[in-house]
Protein backbone atom coordinates (compact mmCIF):
# COMPACT_ATOMS: atom_id res chain seq x y z
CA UNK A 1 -37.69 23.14 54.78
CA UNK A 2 -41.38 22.71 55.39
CA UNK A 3 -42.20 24.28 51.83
CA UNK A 4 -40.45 21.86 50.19
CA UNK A 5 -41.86 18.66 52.17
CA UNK A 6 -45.47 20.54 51.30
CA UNK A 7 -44.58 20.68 47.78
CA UNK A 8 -43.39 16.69 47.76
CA UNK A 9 -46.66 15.47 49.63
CA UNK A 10 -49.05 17.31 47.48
CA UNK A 11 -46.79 15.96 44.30
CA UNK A 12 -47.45 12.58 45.38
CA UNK A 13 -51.33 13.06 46.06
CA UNK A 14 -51.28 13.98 42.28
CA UNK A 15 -49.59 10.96 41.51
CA UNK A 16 -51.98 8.72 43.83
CA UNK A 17 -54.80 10.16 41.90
CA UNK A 18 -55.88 12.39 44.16
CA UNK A 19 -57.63 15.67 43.36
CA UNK A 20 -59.14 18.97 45.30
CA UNK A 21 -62.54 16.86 45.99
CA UNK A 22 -63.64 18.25 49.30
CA UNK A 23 -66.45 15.44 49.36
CA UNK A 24 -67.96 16.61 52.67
CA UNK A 25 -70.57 13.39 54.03
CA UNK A 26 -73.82 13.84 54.90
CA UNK A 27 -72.78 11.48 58.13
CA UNK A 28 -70.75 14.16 59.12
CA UNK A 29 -71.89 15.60 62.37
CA UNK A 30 -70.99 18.22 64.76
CA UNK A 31 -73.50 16.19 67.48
CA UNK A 32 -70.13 15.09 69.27
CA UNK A 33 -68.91 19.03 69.68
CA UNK A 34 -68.97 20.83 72.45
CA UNK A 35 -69.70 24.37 70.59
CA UNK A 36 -68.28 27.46 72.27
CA UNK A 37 -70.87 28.75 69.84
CA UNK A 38 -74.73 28.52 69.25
CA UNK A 39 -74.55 27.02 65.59
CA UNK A 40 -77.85 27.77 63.91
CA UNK A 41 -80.97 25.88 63.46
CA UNK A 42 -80.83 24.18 60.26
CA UNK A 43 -77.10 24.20 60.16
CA UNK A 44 -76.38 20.64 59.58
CA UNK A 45 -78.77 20.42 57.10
CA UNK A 46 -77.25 22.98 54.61
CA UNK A 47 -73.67 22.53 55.43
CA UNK A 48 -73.63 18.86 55.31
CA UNK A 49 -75.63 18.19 52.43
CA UNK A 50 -73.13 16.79 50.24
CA UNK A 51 -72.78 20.68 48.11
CA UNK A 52 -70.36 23.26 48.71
CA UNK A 53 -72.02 26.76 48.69
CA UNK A 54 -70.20 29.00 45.63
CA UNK A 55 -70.81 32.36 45.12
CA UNK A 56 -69.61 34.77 42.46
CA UNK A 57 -68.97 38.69 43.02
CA UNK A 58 -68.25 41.64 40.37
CA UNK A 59 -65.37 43.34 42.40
CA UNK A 60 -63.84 46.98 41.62
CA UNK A 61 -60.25 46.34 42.98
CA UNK A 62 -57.56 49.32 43.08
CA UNK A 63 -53.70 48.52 41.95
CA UNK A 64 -51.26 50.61 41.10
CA UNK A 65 -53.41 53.73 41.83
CA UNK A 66 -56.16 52.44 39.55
CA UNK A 67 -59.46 50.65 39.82
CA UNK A 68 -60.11 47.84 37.75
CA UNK A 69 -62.58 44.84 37.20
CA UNK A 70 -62.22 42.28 38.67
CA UNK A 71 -64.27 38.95 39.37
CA UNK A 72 -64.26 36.89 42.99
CA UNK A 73 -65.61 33.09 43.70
CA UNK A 74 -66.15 32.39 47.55
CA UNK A 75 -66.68 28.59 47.75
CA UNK A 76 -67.82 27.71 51.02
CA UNK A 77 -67.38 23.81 52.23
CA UNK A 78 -67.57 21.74 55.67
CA UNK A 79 -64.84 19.40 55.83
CA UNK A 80 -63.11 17.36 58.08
CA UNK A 81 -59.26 18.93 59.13
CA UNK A 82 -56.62 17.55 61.59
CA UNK A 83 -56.61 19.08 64.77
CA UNK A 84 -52.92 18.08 65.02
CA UNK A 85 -51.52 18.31 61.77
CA UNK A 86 -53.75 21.22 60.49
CA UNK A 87 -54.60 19.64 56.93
CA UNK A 88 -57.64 17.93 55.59
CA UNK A 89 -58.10 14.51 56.94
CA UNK A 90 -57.81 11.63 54.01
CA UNK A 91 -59.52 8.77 56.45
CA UNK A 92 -61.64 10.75 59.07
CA UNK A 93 -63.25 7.89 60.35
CA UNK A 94 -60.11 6.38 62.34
CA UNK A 95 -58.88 10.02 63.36
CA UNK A 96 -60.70 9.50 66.34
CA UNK A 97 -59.93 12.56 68.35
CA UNK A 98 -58.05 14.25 65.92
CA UNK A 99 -60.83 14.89 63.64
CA UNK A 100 -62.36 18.36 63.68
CA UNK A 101 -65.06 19.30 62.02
CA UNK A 102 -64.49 22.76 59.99
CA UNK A 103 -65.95 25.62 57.58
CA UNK A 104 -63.47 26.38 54.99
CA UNK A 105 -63.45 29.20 52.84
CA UNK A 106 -61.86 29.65 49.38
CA UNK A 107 -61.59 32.83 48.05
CA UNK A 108 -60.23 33.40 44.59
CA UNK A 109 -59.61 37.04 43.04
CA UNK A 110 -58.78 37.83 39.47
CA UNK A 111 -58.41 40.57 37.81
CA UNK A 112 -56.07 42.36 35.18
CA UNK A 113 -53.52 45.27 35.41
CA UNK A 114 -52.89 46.43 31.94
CA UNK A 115 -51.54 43.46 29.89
CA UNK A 116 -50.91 40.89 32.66
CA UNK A 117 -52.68 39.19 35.07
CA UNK A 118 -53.47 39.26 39.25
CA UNK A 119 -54.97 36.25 40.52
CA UNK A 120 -55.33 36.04 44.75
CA UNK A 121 -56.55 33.36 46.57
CA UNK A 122 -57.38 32.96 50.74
CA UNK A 123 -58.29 29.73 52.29
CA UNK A 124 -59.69 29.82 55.90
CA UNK A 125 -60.47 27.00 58.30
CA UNK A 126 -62.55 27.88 60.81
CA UNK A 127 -63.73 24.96 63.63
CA UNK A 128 -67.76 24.63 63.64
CA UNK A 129 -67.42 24.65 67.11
CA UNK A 130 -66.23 28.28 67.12
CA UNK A 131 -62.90 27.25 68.66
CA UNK A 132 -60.11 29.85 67.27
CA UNK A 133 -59.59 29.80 63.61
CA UNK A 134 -56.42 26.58 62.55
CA UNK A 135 -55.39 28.01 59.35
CA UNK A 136 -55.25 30.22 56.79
CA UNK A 137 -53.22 30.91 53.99
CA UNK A 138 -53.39 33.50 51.23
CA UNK A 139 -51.32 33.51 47.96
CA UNK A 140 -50.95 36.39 45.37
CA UNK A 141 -49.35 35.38 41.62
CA UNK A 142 -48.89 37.78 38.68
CA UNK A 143 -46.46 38.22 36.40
CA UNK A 144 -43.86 39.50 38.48
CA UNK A 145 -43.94 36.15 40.47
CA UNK A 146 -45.05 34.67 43.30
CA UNK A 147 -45.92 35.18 47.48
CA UNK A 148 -47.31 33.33 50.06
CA UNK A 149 -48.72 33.67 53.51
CA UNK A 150 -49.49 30.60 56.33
CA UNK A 151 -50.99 30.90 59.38
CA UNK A 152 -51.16 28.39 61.74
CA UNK A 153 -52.40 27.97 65.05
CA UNK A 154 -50.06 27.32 68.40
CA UNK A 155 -50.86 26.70 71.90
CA UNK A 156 -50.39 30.42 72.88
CA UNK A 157 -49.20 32.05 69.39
CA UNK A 158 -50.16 32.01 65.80
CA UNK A 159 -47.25 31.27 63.38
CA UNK A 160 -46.73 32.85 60.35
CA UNK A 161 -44.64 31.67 57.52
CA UNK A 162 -43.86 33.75 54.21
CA UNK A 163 -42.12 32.93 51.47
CA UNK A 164 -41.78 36.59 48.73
CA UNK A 165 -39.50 37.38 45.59
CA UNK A 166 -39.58 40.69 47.14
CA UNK A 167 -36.09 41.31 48.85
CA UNK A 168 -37.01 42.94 51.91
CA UNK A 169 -39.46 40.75 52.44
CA UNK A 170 -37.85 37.11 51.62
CA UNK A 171 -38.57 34.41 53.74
CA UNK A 172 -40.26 34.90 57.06
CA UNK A 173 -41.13 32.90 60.05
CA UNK A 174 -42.60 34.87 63.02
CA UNK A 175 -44.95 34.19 65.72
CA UNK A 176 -47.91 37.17 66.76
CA UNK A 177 -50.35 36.44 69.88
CA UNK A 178 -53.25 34.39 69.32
CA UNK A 179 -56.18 37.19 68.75
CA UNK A 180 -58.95 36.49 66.18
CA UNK A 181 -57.78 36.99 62.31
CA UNK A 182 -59.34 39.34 60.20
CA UNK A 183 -60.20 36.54 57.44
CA UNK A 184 -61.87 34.38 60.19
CA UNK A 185 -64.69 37.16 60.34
CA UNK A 186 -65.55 35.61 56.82
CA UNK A 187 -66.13 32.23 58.19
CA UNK A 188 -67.14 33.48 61.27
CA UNK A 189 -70.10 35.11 59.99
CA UNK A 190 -71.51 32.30 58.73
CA UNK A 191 -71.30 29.83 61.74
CA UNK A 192 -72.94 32.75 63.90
CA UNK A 193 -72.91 36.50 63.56
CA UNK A 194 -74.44 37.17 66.65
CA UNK A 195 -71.06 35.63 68.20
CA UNK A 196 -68.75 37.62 66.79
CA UNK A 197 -67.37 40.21 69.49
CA UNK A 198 -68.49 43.84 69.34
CA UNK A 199 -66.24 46.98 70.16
CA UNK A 200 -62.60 47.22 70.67
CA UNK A 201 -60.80 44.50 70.35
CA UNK A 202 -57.11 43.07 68.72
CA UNK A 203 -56.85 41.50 65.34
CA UNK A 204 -54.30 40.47 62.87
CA UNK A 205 -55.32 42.36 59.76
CA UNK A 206 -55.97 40.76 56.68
CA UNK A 207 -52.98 38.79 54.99
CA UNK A 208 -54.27 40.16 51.57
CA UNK A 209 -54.08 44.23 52.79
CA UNK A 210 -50.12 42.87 53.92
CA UNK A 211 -49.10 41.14 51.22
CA UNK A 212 -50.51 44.14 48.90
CA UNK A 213 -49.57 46.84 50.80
CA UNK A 214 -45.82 44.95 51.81
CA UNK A 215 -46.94 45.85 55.16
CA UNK A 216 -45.51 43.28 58.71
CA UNK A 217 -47.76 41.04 60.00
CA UNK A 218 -49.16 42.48 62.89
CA UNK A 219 -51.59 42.51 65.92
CA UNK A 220 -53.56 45.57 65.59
CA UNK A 221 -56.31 47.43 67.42
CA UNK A 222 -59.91 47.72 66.03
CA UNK A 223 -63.81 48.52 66.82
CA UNK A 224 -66.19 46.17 65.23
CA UNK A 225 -69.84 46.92 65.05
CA UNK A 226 -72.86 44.97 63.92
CA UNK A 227 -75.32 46.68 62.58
CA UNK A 228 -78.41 44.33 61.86
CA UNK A 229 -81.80 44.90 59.89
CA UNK A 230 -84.59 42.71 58.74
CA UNK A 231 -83.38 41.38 55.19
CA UNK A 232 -79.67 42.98 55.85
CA UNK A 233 -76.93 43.11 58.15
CA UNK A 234 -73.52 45.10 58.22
CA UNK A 235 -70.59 44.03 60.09
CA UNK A 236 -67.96 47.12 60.28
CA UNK A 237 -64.54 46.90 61.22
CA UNK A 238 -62.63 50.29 62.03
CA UNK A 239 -58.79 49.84 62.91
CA UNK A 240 -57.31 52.56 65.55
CA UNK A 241 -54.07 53.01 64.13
CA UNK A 242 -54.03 51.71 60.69
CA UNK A 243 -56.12 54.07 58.53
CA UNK A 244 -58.30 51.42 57.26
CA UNK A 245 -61.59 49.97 57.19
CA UNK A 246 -63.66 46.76 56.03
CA UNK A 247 -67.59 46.33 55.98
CA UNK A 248 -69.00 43.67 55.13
CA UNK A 249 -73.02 43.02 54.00
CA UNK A 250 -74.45 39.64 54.37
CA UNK A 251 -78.39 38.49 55.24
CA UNK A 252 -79.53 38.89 58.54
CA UNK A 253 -80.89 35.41 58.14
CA UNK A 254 -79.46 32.05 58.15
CA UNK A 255 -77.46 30.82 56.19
CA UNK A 256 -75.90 34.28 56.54
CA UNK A 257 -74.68 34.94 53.04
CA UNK A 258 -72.18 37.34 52.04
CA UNK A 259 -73.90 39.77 49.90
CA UNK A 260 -71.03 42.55 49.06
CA UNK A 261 -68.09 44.72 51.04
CA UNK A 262 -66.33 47.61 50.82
CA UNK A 263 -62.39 48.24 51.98
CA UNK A 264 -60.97 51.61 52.87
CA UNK A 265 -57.30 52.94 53.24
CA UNK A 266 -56.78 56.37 54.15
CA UNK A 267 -60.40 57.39 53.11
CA UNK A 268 -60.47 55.99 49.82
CA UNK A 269 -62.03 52.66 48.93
CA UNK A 270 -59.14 49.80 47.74
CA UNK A 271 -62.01 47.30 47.13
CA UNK A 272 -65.65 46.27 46.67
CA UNK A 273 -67.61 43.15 45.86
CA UNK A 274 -71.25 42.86 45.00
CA UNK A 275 -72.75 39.29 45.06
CA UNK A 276 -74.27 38.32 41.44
CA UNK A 277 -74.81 34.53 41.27
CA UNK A 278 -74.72 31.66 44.17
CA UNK A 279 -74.98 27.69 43.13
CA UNK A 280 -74.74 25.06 45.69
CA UNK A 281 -72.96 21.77 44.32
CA UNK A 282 -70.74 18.86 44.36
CA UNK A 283 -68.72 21.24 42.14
CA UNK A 284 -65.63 18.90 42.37
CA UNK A 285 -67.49 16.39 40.69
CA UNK A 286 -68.26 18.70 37.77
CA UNK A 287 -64.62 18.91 35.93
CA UNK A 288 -65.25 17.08 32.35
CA UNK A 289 -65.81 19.52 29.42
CA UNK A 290 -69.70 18.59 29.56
CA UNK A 291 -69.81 20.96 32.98
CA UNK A 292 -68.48 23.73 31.20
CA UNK A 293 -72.06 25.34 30.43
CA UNK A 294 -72.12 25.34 34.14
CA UNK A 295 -69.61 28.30 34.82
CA UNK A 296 -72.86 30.44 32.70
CA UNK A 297 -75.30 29.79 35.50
CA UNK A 298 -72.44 31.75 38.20
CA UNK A 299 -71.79 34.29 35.21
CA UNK A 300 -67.84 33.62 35.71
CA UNK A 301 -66.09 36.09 33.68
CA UNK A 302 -62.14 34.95 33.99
């Protein structure tokens, strides 16, 4: 099975001393991209300066018919991914071709539900050159056990594989059309708002609402608006036949940062995240104990 050869390889890039180090290079450059997109001025600049961009939320998340507290870190990073194999490229500079140029997203949830633990995590990978989004995956642990969620990109299709200690779920492999992902609009936001699409159109809703909700992956039909001010923008997404809703608040300006959102199912609201700290750094290069102090300045709380 593919789990299990995905399990041995990143086994043996722990053994070769390899770690999570996303060490994006200032040499990087989208100059030899044809972007189906109008990246904005100053792009290169702040996305391939070396950092990754990390910003901390205080999120109000709803389980089990409750709210609770909860903390998120989005860590935003340009790196360079595999156009054939779909995983981060270890020698970029002889991929030739292959190499593409992407803006990942890490998002990592925590929170508690009584006396044990929820920690979710999405990672996106979204081409600079606004091509359609490669992959994303999305994992949920607590102390129940385990699930697990990959999307990948096809030539016409978008395969997901899911792996769940839930019985009716089990394992899955299934293929859905190729329309834009819900958890691209994250990535997608901060390449270019203005060329996101506006009104009706299909999406595959958010692996998180499925894997929470033990819903089927799906293609589903919804109206997204932009609503921009001067400091402020709001990007709303309205589904037609799922009662459900996501808005999202980031600056009007580049580099487009998320500032909060706010989910609704069936007119109530499942989840909410105000921004409270941002740091950009090489933060894979900050793991001794001396760091520690560090996690203070993005007022980490789990």
């Amino acid at each position: 099975m593919k789990f299990h050869l995905s399990v041995t390889l990143f086994a043996g890039a722990l053994l070769s001393g390899q770690n999570c180090a996303e060490k994006p290079s200032p040499s990087i450059s989208t100059e030899n991209v044809t972007p189906a997109i109008q990246l904005p001025a100053g792009f290169n600049t702040y996305w391939y300066a070396g950092q990754a961009e990390i910003c901390t939320y205080d999120v109000e998340q709803e389980r089990y018919g409750e709210m609770r507290q909860a903390e998120q870190v989005n860590v935003f990073v340009t790196e360079d991914f595999s156009r054939s194999k779909q995983v981060k490229l270890d020698y970029p500079s002889s991929a030739a071709t292959d190499r593409l140029p992407v803006l990942k997203l890490n998002a990592i949830r925590r929170f508690h539900t009584g006396i044990y633990d929820y920690s979710l995590m999405q990672s996106v990978f979204t081409p600079v050159s606004g091509e359609p989004t490669l992959k994303a995956t999305t994992s949920v642990q607590d102390w129940c056990g385990h699930v697990f969620m990959q999307t990948n990109l096809g030539n016409e299709t978008y395969r997901l594989q899911g792996y769940s200690y839930f019985e009716q779920e089990g394992d899955q492999d299934l293929t859905l059309p190729r329309v834009m992902l819900e958890d691209e609009l994250w990535t997608r936001l901060r390449l270019n708002p203005d060329a996101l699409p506006s009104g009706k159109i299909k999406l595959q809703p958010s692996a998180l609402y499925v894997r929470l909700r033990h819903q089927s992956p799906s293609v589903q039909m919804a109206d997204i608006q932009l609503e921009k001010g001067n400091l402020e923008s709001t990007l709303r997404v309205v589904y037609t036949d799922i009662a459900r809703s996501l808005t999202i608040r980031f600056e009007t300006n580049f580099p487009h940062k998320i500032l909060g959102w706010e989910e609704n199912i069936q007119g109530k609201m499942v989840s909410s995240g105000t921004l409270k700290s941002t740091r950009k750094s090489a933060y894979w290069a900050e793991h001794d104990n001396a760091h520690a102090p560090l996690r203070d300045s993005l007022k980490l709380r789990f």
